[in-house]
PDB file of N, CA and C in Angstrom:
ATOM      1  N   UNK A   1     -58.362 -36.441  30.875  1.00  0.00           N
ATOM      2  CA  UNK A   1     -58.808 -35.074  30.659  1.00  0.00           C
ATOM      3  C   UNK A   1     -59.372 -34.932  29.253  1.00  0.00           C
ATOM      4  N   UNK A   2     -60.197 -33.699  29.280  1.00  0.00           N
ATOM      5  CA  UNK A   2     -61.316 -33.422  27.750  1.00  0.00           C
ATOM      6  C   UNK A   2     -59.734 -32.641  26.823  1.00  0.00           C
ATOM      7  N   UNK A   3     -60.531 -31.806  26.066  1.00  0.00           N
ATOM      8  CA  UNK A   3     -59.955 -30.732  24.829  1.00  0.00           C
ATOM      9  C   UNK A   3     -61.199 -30.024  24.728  1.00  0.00           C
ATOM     10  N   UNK A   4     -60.338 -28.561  24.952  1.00  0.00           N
ATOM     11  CA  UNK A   4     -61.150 -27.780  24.478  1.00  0.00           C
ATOM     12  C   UNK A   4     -60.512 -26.863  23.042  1.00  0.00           C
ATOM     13  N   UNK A   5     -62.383 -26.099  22.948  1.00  0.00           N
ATOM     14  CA  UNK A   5     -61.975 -25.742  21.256  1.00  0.00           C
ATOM     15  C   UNK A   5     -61.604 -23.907  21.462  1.00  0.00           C
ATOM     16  N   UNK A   6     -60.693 -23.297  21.084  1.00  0.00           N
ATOM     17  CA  UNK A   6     -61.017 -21.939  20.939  1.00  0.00           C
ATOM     18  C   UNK A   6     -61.240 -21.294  19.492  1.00  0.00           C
ATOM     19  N   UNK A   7     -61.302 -20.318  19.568  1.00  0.00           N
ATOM     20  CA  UNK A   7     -61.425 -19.367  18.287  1.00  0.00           C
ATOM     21  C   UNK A   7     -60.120 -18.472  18.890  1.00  0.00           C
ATOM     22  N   UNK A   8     -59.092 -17.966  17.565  1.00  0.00           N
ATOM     23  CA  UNK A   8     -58.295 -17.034  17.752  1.00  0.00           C
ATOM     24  C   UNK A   8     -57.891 -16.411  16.319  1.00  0.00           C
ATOM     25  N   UNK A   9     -58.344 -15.221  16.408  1.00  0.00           N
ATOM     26  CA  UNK A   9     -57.972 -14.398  15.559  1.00  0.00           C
ATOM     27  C   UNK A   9     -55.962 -13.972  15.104  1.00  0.00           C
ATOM     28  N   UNK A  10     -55.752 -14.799  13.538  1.00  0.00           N
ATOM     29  CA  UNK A  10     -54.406 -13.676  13.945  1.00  0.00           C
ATOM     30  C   UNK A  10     -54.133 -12.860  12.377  1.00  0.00           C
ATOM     31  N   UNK A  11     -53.645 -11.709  13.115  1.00  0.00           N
ATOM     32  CA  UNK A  11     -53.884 -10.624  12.055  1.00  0.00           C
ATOM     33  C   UNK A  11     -52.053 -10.706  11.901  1.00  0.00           C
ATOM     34  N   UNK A  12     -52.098 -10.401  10.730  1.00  0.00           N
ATOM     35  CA  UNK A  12     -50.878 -10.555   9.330  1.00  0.00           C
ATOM     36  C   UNK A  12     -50.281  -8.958   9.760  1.00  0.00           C
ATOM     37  N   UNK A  13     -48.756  -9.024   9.561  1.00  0.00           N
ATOM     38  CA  UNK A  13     -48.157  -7.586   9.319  1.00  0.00           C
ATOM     39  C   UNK A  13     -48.268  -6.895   8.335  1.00  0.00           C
ATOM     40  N   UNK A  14     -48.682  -8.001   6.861  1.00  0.00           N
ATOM     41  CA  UNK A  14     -48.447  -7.444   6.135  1.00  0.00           C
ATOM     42  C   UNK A  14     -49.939  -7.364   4.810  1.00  0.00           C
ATOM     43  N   UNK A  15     -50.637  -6.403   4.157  1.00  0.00           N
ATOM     44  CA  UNK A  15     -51.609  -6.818   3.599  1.00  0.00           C
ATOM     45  C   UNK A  15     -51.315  -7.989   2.441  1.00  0.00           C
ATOM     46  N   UNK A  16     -50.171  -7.942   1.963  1.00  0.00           N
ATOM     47  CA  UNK A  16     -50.068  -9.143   1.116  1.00  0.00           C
ATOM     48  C   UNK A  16     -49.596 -10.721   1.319  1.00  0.00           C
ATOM     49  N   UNK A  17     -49.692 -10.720   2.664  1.00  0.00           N
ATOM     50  CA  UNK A  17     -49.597 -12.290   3.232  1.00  0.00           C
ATOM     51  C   UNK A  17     -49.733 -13.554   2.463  1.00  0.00           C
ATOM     52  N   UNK A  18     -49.175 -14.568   2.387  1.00  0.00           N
ATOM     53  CA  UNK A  18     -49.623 -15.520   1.878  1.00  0.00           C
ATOM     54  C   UNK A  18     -50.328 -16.559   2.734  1.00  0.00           C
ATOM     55  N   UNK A  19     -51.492 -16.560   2.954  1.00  0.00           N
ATOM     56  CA  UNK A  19     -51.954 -17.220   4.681  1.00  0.00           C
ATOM     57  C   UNK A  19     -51.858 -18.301   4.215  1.00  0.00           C
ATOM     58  N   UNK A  20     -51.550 -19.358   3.108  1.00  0.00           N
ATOM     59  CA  UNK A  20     -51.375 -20.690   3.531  1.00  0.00           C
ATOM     60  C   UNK A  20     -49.698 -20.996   3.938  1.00  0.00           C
ATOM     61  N   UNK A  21     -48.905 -19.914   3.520  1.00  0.00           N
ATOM     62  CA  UNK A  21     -48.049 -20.226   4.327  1.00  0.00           C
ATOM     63  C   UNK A  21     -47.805 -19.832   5.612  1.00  0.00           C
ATOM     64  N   UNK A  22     -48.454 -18.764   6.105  1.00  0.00           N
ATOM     65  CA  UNK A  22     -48.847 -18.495   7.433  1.00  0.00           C
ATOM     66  C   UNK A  22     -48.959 -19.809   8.414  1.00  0.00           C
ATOM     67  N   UNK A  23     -50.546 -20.518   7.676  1.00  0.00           N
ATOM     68  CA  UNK A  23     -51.455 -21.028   8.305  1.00  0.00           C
ATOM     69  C   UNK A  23     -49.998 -22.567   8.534  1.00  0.00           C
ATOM     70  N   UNK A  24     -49.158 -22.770   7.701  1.00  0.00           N
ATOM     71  CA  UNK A  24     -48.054 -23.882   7.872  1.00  0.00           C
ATOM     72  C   UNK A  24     -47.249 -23.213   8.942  1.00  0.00           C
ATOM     73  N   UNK A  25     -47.096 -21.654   9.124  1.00  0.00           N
ATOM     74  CA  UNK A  25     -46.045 -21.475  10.048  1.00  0.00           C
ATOM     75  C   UNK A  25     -46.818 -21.690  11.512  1.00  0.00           C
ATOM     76  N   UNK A  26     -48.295 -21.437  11.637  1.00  0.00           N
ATOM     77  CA  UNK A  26     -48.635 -21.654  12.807  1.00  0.00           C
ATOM     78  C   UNK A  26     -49.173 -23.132  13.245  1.00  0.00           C
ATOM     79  N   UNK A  27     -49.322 -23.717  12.294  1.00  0.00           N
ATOM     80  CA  UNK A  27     -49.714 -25.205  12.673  1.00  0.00           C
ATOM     81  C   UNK A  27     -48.061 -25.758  12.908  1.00  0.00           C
ATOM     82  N   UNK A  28     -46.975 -25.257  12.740  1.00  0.00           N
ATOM     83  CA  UNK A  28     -45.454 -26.274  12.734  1.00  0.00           C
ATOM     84  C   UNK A  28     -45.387 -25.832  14.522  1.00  0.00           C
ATOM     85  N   UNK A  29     -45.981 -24.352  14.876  1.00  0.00           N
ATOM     86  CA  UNK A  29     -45.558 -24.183  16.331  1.00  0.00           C
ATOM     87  C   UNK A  29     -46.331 -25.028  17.710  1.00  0.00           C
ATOM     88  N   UNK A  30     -47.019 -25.910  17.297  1.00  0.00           N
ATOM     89  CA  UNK A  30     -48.248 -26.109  17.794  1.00  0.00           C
ATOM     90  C   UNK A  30     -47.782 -27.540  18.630  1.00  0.00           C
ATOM     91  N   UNK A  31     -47.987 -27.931  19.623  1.00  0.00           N
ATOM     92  CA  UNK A  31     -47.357 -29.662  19.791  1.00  0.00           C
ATOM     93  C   UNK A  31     -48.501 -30.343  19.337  1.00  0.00           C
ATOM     94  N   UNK A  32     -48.478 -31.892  18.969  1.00  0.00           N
ATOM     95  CA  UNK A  32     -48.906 -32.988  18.499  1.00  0.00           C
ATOM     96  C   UNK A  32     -50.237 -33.545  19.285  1.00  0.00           C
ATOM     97  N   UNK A  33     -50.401 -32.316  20.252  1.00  0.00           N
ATOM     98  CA  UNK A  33     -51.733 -32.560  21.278  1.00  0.00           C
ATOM     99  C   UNK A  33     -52.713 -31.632  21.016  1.00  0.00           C
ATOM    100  N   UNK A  34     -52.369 -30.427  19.497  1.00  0.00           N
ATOM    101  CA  UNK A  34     -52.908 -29.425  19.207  1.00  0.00           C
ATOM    102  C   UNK A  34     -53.675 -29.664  17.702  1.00  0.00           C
ATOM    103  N   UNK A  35     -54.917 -29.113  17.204  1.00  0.00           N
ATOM    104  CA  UNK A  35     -54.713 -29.744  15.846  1.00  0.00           C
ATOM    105  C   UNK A  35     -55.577 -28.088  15.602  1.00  0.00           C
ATOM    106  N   UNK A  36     -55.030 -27.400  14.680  1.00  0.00           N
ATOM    107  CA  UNK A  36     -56.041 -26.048  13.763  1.00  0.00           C
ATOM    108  C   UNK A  36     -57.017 -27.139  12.556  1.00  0.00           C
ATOM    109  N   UNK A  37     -58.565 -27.337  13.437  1.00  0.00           N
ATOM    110  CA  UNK A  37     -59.263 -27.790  12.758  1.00  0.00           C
ATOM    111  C   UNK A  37     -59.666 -27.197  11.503  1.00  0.00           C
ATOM    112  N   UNK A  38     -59.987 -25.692  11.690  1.00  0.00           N
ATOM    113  CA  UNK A  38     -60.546 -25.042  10.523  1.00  0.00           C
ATOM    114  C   UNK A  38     -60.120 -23.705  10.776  1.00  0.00           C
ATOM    115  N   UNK A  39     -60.070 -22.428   9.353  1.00  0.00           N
ATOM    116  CA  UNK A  39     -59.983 -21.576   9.033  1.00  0.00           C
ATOM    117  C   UNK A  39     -60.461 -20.626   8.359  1.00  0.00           C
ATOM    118  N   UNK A  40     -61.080 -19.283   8.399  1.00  0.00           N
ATOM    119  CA  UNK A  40     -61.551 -18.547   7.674  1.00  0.00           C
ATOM    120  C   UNK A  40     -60.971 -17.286   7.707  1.00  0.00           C
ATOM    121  N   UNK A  41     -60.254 -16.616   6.115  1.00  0.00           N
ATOM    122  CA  UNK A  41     -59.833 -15.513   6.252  1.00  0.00           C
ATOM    123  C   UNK A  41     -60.973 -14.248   5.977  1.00  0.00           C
ATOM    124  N   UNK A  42     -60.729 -13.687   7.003  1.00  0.00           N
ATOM    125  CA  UNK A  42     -61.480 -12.293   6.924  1.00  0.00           C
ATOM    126  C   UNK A  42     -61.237 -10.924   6.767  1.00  0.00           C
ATOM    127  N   UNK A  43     -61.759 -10.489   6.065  1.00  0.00           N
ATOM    128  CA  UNK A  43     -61.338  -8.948   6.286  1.00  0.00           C
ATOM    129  C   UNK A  43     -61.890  -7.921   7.370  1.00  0.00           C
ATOM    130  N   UNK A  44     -60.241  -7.027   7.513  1.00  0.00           N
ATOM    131  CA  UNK A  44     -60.429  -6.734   8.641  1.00  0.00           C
ATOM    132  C   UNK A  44     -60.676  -4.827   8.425  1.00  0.00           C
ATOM    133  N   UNK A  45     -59.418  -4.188   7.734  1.00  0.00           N
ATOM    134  CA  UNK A  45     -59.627  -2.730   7.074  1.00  0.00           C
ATOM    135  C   UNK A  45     -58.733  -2.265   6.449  1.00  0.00           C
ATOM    136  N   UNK A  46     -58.724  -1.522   5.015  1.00  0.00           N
ATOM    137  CA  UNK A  46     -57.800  -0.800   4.101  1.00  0.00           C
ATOM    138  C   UNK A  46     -57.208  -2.223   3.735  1.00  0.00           C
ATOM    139  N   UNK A  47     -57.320  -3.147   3.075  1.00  0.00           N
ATOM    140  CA  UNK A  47     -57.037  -4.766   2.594  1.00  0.00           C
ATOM    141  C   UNK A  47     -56.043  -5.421   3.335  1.00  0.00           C
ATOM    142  N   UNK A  48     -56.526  -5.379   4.944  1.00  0.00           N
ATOM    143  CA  UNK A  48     -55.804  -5.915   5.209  1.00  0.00           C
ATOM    144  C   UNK A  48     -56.936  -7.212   5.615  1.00  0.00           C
ATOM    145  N   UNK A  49     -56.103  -8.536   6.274  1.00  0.00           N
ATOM    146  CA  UNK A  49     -56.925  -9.383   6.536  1.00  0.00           C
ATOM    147  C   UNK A  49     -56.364 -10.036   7.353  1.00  0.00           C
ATOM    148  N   UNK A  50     -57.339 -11.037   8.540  1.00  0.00           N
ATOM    149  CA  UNK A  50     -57.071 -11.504   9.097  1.00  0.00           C
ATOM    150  C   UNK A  50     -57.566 -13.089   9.241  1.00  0.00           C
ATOM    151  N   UNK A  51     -57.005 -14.339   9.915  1.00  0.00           N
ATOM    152  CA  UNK A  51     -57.370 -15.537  10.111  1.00  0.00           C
ATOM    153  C   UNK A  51     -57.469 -15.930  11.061  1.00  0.00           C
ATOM    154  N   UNK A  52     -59.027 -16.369  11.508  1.00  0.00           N
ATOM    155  CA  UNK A  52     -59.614 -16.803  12.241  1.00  0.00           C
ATOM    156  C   UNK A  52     -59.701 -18.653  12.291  1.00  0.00           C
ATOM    157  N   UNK A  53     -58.934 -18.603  13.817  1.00  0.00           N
ATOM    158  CA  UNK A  53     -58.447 -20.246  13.601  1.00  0.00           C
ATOM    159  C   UNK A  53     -59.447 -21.060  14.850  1.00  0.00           C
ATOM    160  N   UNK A  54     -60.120 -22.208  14.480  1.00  0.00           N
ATOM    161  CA  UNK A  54     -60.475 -22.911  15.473  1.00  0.00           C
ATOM    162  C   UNK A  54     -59.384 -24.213  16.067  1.00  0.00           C
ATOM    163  N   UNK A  55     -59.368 -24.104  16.902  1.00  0.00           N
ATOM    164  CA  UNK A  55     -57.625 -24.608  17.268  1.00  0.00           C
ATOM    165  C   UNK A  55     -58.556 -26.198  18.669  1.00  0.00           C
ATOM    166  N   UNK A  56     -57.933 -26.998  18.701  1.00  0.00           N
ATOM    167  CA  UNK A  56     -58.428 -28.074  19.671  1.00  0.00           C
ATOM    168  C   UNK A  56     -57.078 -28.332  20.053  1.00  0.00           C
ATOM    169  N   UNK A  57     -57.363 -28.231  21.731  1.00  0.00           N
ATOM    170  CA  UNK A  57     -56.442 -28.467  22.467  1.00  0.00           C
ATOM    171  C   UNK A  57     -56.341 -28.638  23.670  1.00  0.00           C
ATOM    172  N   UNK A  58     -55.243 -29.327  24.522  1.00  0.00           N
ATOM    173  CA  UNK A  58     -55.624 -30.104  25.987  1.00  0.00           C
ATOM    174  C   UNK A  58     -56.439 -29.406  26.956  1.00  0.00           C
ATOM    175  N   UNK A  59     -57.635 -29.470  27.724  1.00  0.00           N
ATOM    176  CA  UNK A  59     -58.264 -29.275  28.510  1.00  0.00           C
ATOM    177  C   UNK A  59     -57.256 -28.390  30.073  1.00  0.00           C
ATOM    178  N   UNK A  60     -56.154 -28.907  29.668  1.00  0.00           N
ATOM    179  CA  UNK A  60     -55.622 -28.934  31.020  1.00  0.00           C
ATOM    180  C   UNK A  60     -54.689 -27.676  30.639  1.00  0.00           C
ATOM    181  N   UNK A  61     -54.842 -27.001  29.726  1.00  0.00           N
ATOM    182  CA  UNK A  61     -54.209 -25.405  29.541  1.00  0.00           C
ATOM    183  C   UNK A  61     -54.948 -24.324  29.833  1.00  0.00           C
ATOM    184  N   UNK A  62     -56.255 -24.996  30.159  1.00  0.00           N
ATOM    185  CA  UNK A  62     -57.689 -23.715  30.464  1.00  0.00           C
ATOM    186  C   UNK A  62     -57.576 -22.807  29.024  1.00  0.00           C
ATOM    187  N   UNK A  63     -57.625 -21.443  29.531  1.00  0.00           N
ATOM    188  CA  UNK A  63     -57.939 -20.307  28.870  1.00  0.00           C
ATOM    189  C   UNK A  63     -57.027 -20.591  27.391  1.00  0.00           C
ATOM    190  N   UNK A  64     -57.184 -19.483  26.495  1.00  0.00           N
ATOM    191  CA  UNK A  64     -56.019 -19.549  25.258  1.00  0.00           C
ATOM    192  C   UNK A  64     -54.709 -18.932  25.370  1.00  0.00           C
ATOM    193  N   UNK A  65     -54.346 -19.009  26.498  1.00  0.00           N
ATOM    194  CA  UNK A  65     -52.616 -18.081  27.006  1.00  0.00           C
ATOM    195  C   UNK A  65     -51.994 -18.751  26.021  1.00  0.00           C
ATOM    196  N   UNK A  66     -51.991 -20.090  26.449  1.00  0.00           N
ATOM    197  CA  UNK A  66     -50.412 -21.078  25.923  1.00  0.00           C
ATOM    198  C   UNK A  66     -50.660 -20.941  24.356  1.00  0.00           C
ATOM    199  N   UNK A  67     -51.867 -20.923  23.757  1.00  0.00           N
ATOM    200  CA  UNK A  67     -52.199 -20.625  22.095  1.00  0.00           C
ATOM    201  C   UNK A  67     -51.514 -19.572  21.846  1.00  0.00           C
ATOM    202  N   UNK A  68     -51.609 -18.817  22.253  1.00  0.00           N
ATOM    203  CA  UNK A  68     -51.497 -17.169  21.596  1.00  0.00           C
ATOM    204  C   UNK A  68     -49.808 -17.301  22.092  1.00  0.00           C
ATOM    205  N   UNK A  69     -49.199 -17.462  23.030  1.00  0.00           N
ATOM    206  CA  UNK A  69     -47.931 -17.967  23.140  1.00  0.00           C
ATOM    207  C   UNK A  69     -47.094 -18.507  22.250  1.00  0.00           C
ATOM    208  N   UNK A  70     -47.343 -19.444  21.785  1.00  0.00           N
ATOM    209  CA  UNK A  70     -47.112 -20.454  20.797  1.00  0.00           C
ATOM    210  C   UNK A  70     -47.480 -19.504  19.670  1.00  0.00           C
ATOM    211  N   UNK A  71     -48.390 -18.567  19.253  1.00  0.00           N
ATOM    212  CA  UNK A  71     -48.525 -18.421  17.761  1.00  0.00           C
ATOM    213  C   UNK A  71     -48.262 -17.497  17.509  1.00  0.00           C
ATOM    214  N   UNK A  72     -47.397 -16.300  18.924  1.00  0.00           N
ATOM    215  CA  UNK A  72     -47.122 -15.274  19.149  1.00  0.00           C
ATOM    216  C   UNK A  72     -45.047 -15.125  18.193  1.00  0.00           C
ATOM    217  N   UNK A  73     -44.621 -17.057  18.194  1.00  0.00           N
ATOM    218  CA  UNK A  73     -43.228 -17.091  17.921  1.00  0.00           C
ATOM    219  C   UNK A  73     -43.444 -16.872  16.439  1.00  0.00           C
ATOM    220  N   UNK A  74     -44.316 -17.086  15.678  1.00  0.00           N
ATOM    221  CA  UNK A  74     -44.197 -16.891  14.269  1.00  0.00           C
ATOM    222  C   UNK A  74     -43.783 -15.585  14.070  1.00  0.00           C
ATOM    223  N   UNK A  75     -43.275 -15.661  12.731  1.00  0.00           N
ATOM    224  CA  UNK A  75     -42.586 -14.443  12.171  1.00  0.00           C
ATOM    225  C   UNK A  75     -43.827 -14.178  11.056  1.00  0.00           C
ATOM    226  N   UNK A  76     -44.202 -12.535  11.226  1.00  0.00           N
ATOM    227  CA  UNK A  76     -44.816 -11.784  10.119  1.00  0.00           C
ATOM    228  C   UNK A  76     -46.309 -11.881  10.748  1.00  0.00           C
ATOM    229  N   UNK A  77     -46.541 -12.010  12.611  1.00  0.00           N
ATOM    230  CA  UNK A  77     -47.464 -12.179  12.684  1.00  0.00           C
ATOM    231  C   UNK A  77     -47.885 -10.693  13.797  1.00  0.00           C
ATOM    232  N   UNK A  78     -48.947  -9.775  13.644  1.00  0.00           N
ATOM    233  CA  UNK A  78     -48.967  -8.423  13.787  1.00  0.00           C
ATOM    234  C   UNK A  78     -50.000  -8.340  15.318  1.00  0.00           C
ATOM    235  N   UNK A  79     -50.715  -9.539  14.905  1.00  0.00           N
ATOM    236  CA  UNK A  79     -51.872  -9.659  16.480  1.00  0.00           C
ATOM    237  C   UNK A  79     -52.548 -10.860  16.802  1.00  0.00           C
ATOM    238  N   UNK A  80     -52.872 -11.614  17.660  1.00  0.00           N
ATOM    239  CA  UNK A  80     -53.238 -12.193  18.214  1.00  0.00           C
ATOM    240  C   UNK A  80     -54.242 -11.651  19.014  1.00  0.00           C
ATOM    241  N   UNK A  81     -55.442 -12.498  18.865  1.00  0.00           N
ATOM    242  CA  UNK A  81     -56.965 -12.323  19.650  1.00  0.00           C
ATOM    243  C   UNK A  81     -57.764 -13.795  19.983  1.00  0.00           C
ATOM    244  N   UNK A  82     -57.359 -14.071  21.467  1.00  0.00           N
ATOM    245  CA  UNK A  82     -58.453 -15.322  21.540  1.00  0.00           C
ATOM    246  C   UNK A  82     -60.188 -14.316  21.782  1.00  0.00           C
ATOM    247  N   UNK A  83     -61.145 -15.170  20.793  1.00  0.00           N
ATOM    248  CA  UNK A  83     -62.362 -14.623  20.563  1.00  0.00           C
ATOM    249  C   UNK A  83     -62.612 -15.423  22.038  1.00  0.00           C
ATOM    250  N   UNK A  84     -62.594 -16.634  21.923  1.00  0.00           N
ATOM    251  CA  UNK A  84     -63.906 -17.676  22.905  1.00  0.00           C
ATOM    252  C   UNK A  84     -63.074 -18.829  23.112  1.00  0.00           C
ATOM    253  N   UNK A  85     -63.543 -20.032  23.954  1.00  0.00           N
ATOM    254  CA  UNK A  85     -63.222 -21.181  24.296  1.00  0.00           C
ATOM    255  C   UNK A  85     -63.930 -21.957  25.079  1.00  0.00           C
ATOM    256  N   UNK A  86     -63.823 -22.645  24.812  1.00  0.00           N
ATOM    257  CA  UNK A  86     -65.200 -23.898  25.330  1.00  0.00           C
ATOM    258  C   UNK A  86     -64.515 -25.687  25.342  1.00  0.00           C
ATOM    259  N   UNK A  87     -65.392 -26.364  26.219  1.00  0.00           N
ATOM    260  CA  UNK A  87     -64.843 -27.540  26.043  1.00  0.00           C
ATOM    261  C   UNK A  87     -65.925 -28.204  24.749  1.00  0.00           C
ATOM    262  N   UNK A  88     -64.464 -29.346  24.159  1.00  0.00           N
ATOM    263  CA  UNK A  88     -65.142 -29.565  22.924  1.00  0.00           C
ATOM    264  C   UNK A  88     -66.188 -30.605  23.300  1.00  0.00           C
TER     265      UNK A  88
END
C-alpha cells in the first residue's frame, strides 16, 4: 500500500502557546508509520494562532479521521481541521 499526505489545521487553547512544544506533543501521539513533514504557524484572530501540519501517513486509513483522533488526545489543543488529503 501507498501514503497519503494531508493538511490539518490545529488551533491552540491558548494565545500564548508554545507550538514547538505543541508540535513535540503531537508528533509523540502519532505511530512510527506517521511522520509531520512540515509546519506553518498562522494567524488566525485577536493573536491567536494556529498550526498547519502536513502529516504522511498509511494509505490504508483513507480520509484524516484516525489524524485528528490521535491529535485530538493532546492536552491544550482547542480544534482540529483536516483542510485536504491526497495520495503522496
Amino acid at each position: 500500500m501507498g501514503e497519503f499526505i494531508a493538511l490539518i489545521d490545529i488551533i491552540p487553547e491558548d494565545t500564548n502557546t508554545n507550538f514547538d512544544e505543541l508540535l513535540g506533543k503531537l508528533g509523540s501521539v502519532l505511530p512510527e508509520t506517521c511522520t509531520i513533514e512540515r509546519h506553518d504557524i498562522m494567524p488566525v484572530a485577536f493573536g491567536l494562532k494556529k498550526a498547519r501540519l502536513r502529516v504522511r501517513y498509511p494509505e490504508e486509513w483513507g480520509g484524516t479521521d484516525k489524524l485528528e483522533e490521535l491529535f485530538a488526545q493532546v492536552e491544550g489543543v482547542q480544534g482540529i481541521e483536516g483542510i485536504a488529503f491526497s495520495k503522496a
